[in-house]
PDB file of N, CA and C in Angstrom:
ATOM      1  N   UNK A   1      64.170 -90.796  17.924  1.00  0.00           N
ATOM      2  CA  UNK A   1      65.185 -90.049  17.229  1.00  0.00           C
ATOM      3  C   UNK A   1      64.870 -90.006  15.735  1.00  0.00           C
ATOM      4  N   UNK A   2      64.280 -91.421  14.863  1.00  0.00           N
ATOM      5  CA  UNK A   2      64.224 -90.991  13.785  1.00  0.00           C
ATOM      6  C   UNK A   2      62.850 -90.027  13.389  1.00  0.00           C
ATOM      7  N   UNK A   3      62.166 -89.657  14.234  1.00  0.00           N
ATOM      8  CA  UNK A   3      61.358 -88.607  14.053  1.00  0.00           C
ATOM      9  C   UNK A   3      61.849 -87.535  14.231  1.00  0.00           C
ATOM     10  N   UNK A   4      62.631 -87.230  14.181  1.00  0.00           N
ATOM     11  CA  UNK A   4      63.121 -85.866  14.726  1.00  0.00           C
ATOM     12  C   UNK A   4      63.994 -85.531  13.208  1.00  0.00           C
ATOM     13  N   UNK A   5      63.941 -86.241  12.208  1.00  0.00           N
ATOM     14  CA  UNK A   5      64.492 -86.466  11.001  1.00  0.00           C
ATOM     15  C   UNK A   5      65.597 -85.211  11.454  1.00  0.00           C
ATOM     16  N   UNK A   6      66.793 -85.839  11.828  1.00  0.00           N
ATOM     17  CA  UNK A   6      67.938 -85.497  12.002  1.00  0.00           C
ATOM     18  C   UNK A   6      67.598 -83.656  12.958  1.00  0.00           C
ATOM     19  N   UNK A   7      66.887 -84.071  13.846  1.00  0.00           N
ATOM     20  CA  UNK A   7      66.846 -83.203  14.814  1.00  0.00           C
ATOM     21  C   UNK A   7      66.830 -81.833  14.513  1.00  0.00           C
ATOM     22  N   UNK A   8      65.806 -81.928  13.029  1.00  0.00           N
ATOM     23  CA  UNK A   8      65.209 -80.872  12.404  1.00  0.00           C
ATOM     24  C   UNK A   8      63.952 -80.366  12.943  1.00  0.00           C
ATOM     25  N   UNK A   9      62.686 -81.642  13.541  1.00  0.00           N
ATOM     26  CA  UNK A   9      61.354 -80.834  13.782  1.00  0.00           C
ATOM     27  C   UNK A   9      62.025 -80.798  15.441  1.00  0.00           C
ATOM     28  N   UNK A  10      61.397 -79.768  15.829  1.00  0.00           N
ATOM     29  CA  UNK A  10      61.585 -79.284  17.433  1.00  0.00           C
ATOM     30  C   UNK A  10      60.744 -80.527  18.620  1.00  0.00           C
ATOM     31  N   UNK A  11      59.843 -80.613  18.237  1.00  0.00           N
ATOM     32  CA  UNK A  11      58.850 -81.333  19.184  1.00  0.00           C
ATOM     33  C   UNK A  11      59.629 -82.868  19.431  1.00  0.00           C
ATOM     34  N   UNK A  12      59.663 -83.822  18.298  1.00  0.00           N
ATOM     35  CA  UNK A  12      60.760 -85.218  18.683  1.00  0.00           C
ATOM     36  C   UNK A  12      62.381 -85.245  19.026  1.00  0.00           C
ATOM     37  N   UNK A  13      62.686 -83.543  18.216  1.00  0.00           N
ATOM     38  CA  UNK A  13      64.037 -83.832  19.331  1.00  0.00           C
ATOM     39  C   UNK A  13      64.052 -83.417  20.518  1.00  0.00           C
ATOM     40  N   UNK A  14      63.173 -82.726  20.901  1.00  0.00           N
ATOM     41  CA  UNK A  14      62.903 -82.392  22.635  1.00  0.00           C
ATOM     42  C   UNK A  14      62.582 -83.952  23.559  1.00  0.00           C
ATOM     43  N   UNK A  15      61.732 -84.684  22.633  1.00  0.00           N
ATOM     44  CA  UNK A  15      60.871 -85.841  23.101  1.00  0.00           C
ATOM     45  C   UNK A  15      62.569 -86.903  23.216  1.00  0.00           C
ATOM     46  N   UNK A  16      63.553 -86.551  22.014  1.00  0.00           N
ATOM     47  CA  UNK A  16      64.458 -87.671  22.100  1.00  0.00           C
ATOM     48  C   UNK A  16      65.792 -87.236  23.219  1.00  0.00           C
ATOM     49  N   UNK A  17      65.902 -85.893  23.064  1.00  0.00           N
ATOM     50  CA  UNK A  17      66.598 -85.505  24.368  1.00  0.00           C
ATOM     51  C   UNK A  17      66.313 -85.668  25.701  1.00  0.00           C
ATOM     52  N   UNK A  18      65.320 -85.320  26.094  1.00  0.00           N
ATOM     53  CA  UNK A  18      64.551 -85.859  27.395  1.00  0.00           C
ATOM     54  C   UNK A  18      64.807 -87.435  27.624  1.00  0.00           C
ATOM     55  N   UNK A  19      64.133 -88.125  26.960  1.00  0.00           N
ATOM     56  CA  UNK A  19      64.397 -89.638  27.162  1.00  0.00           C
ATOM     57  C   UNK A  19      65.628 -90.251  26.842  1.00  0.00           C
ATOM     58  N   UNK A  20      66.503 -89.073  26.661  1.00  0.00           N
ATOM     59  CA  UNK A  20      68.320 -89.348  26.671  1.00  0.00           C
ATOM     60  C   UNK A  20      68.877 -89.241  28.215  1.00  0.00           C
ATOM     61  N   UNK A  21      68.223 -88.039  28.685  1.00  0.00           N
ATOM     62  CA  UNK A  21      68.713 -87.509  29.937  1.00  0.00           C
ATOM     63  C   UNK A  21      67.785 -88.504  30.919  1.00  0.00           C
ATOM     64  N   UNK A  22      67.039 -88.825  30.441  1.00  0.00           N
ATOM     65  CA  UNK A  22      65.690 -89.898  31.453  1.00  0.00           C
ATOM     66  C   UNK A  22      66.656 -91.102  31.447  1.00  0.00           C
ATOM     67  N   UNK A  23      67.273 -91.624  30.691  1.00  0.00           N
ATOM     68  CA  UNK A  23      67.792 -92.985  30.080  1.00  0.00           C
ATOM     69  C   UNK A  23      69.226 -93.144  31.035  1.00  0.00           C
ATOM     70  N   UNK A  24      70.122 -91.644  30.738  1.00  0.00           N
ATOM     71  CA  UNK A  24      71.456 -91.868  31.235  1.00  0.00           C
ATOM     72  C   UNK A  24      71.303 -91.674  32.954  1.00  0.00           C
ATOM     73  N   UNK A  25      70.465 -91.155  33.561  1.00  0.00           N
ATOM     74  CA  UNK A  25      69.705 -90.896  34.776  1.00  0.00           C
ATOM     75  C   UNK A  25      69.593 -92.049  35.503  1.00  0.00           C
ATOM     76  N   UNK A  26      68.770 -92.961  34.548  1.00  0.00           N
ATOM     77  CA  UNK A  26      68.680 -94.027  35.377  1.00  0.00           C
ATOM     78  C   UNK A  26      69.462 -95.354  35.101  1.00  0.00           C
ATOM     79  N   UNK A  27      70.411 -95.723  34.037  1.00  0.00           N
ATOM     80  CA  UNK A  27      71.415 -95.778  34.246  1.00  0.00           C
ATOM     81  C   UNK A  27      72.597 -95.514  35.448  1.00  0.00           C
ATOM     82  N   UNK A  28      72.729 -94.385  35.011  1.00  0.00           N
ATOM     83  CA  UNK A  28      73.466 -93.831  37.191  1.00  0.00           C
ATOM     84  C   UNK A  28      72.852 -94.521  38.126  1.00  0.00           C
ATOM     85  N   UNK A  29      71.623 -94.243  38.239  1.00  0.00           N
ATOM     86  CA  UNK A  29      71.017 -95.351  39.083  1.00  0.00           C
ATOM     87  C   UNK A  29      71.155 -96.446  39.526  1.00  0.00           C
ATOM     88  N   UNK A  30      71.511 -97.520  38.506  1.00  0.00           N
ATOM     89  CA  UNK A  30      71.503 -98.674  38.545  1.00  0.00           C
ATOM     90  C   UNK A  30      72.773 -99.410  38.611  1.00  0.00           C
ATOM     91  N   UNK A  31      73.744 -98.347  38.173  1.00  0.00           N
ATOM     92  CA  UNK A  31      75.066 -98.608  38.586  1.00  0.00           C
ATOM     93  C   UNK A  31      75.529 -98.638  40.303  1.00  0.00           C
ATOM     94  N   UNK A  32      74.263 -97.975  40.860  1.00  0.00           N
ATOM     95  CA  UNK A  32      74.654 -98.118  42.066  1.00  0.00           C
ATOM     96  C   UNK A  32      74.762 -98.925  43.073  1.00  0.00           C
ATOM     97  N   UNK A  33      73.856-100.087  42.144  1.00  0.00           N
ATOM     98  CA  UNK A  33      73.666-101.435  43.230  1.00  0.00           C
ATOM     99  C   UNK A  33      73.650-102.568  42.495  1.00  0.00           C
ATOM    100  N   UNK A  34      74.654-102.350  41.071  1.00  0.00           N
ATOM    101  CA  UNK A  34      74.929-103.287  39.770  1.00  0.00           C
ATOM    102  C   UNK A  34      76.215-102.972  39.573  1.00  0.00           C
ATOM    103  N   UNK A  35      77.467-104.197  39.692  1.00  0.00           N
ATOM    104  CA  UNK A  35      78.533-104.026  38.642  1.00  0.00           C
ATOM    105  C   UNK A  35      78.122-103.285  37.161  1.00  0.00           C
ATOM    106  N   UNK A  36      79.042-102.781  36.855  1.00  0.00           N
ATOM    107  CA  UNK A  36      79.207-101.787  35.491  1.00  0.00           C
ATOM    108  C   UNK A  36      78.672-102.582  34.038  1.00  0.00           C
ATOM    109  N   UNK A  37      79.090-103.505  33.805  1.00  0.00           N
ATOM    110  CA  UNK A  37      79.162-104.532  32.924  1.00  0.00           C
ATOM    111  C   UNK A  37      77.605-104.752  33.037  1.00  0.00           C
ATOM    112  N   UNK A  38      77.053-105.452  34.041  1.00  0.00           N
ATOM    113  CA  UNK A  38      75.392-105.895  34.623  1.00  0.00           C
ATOM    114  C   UNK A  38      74.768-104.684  34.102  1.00  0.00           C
ATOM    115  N   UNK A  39      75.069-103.562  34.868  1.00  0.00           N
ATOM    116  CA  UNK A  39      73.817-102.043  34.073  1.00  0.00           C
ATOM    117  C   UNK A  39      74.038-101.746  33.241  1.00  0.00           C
ATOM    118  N   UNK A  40      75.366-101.925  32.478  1.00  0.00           N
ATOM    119  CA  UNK A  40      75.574-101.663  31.307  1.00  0.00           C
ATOM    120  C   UNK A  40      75.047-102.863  30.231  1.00  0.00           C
ATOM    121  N   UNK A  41      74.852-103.783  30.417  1.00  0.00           N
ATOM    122  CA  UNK A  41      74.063-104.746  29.600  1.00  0.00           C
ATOM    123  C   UNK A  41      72.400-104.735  29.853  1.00  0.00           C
ATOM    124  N   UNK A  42      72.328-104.179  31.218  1.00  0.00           N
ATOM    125  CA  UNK A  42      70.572-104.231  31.187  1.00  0.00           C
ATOM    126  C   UNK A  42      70.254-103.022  30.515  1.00  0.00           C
ATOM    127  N   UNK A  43      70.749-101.600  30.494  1.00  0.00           N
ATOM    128  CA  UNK A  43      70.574-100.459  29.923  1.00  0.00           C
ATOM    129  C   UNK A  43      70.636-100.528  28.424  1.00  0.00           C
ATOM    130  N   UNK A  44      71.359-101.518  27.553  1.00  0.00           N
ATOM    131  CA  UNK A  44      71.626-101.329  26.690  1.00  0.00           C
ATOM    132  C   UNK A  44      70.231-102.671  26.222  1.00  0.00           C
ATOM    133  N   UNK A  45      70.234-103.755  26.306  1.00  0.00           N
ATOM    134  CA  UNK A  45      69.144-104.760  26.503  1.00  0.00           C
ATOM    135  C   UNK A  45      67.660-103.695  26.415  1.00  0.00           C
ATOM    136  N   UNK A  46      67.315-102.941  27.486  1.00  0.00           N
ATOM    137  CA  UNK A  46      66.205-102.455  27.990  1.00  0.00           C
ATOM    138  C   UNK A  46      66.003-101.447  26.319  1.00  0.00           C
ATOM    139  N   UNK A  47      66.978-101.351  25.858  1.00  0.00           N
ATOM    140  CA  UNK A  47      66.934 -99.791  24.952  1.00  0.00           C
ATOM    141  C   UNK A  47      66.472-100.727  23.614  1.00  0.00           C
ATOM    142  N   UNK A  48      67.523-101.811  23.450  1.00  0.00           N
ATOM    143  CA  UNK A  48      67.090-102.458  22.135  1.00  0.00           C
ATOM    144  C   UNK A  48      65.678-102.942  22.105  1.00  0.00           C
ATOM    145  N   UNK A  49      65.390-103.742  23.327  1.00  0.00           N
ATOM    146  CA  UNK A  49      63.843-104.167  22.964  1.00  0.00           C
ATOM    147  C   UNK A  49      62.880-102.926  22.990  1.00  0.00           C
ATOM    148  N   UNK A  50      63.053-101.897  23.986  1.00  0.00           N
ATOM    149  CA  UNK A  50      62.197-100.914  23.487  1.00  0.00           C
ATOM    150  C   UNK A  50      62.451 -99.989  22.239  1.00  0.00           C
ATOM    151  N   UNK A  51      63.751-100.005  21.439  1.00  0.00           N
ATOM    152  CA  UNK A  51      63.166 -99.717  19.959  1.00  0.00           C
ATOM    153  C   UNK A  51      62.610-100.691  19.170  1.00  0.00           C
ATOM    154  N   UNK A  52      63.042-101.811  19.836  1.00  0.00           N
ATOM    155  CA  UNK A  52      62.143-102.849  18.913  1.00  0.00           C
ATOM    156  C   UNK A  52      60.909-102.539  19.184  1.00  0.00           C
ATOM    157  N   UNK A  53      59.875-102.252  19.999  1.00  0.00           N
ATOM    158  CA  UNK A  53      58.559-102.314  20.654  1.00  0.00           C
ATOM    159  C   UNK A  53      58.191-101.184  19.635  1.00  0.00           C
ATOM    160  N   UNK A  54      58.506-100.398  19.898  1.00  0.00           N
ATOM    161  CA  UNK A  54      58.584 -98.665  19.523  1.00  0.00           C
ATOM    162  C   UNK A  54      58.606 -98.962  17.827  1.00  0.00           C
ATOM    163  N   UNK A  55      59.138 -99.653  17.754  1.00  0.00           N
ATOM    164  CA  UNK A  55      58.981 -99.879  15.845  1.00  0.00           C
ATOM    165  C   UNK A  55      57.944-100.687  15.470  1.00  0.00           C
ATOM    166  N   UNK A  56      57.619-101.425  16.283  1.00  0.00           N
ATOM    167  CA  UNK A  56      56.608-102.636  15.657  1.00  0.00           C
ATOM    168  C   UNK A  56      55.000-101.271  16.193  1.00  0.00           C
ATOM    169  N   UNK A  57      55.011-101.368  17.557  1.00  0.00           N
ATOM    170  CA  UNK A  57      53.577-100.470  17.689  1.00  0.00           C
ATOM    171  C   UNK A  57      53.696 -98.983  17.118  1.00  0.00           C
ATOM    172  N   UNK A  58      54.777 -98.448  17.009  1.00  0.00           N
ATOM    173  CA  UNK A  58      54.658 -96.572  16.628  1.00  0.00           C
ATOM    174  C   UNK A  58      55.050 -96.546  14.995  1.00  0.00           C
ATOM    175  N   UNK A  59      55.896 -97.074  14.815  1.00  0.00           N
ATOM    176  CA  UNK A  59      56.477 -96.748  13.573  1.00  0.00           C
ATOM    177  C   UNK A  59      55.729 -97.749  12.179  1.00  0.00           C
ATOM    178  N   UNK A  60      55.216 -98.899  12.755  1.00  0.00           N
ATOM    179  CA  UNK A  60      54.875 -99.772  11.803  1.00  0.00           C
ATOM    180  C   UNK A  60      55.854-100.689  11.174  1.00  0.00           C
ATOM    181  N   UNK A  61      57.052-101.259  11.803  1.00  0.00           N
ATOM    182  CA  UNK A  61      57.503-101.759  11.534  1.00  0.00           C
ATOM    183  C   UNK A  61      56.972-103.591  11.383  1.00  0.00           C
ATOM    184  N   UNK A  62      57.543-104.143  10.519  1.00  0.00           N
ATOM    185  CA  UNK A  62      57.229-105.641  10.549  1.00  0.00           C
ATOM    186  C   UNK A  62      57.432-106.612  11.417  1.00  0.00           C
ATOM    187  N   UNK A  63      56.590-107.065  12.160  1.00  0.00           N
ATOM    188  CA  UNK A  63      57.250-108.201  13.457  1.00  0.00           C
ATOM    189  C   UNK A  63      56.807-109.546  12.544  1.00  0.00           C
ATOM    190  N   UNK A  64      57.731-110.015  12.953  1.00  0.00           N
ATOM    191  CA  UNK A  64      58.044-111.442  12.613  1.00  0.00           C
ATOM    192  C   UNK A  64      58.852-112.239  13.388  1.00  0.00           C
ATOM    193  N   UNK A  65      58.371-113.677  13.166  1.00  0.00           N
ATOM    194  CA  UNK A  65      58.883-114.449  14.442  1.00  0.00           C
ATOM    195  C   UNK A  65      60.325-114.832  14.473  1.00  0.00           C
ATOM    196  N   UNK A  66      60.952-114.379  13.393  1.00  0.00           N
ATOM    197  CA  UNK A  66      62.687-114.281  13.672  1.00  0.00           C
ATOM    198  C   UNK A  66      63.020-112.980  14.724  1.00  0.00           C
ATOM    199  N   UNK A  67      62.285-111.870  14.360  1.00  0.00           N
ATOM    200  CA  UNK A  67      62.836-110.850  15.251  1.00  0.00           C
ATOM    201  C   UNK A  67      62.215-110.913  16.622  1.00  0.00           C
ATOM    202  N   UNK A  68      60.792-111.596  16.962  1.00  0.00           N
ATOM    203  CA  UNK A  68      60.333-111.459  17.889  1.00  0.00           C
ATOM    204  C   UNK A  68      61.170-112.687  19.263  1.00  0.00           C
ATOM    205  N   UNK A  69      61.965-113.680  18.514  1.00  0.00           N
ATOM    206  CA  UNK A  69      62.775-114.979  18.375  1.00  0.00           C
ATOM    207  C   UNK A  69      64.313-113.924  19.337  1.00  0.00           C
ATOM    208  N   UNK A  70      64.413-113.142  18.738  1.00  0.00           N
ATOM    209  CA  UNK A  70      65.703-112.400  18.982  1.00  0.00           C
ATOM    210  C   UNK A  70      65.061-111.717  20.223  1.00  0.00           C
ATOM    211  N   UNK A  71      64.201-110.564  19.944  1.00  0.00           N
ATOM    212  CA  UNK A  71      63.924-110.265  21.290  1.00  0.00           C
ATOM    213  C   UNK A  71      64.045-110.976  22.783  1.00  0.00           C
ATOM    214  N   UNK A  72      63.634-112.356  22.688  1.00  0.00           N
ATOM    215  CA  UNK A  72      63.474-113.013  24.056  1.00  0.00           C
ATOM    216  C   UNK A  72      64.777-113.405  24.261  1.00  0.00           C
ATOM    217  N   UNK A  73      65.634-113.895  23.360  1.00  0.00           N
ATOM    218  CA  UNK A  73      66.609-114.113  23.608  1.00  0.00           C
ATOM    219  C   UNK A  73      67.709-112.614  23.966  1.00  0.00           C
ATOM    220  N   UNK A  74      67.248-111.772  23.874  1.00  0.00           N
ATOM    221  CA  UNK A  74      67.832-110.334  24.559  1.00  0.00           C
ATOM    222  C   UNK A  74      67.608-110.655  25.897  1.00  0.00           C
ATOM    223  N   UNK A  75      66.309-111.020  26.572  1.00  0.00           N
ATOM    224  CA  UNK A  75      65.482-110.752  27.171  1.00  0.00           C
ATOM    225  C   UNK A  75      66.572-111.844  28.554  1.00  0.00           C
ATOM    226  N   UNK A  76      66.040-113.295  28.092  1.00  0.00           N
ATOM    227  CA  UNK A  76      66.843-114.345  28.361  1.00  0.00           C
ATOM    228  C   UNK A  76      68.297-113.934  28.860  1.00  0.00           C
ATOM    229  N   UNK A  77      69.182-112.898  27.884  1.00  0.00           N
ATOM    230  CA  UNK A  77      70.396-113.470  28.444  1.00  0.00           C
ATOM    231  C   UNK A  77      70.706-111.854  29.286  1.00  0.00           C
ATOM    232  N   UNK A  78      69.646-110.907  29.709  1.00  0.00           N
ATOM    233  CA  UNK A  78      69.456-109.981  30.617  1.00  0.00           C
ATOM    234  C   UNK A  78      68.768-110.580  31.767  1.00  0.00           C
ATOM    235  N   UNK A  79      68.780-111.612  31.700  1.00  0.00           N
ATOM    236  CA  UNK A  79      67.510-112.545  32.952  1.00  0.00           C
ATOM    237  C   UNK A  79      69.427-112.933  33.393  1.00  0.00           C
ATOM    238  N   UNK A  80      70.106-113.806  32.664  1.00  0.00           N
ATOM    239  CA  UNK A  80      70.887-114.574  32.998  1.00  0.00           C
ATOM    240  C   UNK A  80      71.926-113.699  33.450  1.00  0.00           C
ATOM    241  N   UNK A  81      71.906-112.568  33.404  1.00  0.00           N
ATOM    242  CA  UNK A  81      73.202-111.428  33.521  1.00  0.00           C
ATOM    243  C   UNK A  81      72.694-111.119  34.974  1.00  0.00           C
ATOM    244  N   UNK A  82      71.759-110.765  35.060  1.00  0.00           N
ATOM    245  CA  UNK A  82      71.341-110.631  36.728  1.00  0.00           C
ATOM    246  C   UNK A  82      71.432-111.518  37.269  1.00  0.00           C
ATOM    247  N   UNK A  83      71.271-113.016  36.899  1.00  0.00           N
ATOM    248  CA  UNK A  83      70.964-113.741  37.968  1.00  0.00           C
ATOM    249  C   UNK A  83      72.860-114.247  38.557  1.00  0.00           C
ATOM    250  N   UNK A  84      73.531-114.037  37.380  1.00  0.00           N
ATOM    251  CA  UNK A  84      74.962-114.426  37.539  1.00  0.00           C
ATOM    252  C   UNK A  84      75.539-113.613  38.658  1.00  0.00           C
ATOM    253  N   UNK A  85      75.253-112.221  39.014  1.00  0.00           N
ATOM    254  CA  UNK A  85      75.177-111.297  40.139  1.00  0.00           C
ATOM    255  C   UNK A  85      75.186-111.952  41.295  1.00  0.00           C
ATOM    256  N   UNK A  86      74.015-113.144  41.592  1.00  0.00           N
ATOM    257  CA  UNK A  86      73.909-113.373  43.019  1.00  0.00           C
ATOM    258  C   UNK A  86      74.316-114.848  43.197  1.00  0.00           C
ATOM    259  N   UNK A  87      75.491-115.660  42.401  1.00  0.00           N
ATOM    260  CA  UNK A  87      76.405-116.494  42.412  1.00  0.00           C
ATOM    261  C   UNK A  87      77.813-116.458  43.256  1.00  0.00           C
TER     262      UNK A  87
END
C-alpha cells in the first residue's frame, strides 16, 4: 500500500487491491473451521509479520533484535491461539 503513494501509481494499487481481496478470501476461509476470534487473530498476526518481512526485505527497513524479539512473540502467541482451540 505504501507504494501506491496514496493509490496514485496504478500498478501497486492494483498489486494492493488484489492482495486485499486475496487476504479477505482467505480469511472466509478460515473462518470456516476456526472460531471468529482464532481467524481473526491468525489473519491479523499473519498480516503484521508479513509487513514486517515486506519492510525489512522490500522496503529496506531496519531489523533489529527488539523488533525481530516482537515478531516471534506474534508468532508464539498465534501458535498458542490455535493450540487453545483443541483444549
Amino acid at each position: 500500500m505504501k507504494q501506491s503513494d496514496r493509490f496514485s501509481k496504478l500498478w501497486p494499487s492494483i498489486v494492493t487491491f488484489v492482495g486485499m481481496l486475496i487476504s479477505f478470501g482467505l480469511l472466509s476461509l478460515a473462518m470456516k473451521s476456526l472460531p471468529l476470534g482464532t481467524a481473526y487473530a491468525v489473519w491479523t498476526g499473519i498480516g503484521a509479520i508479513g509487513a514486517f518481512l515486506v519492510g525489512i526485505f522490500i522496503l529496506g527497513e531496519a531489523f533489529t533484535l527488539t523488533r525481530a524479539l516482537a515478531a516471534i512473540f506474534i508468532v508464539c502467541g498465534l501458535i498458542l491461539m490455535k493450540i487453545s482451540n483443541h483444549e
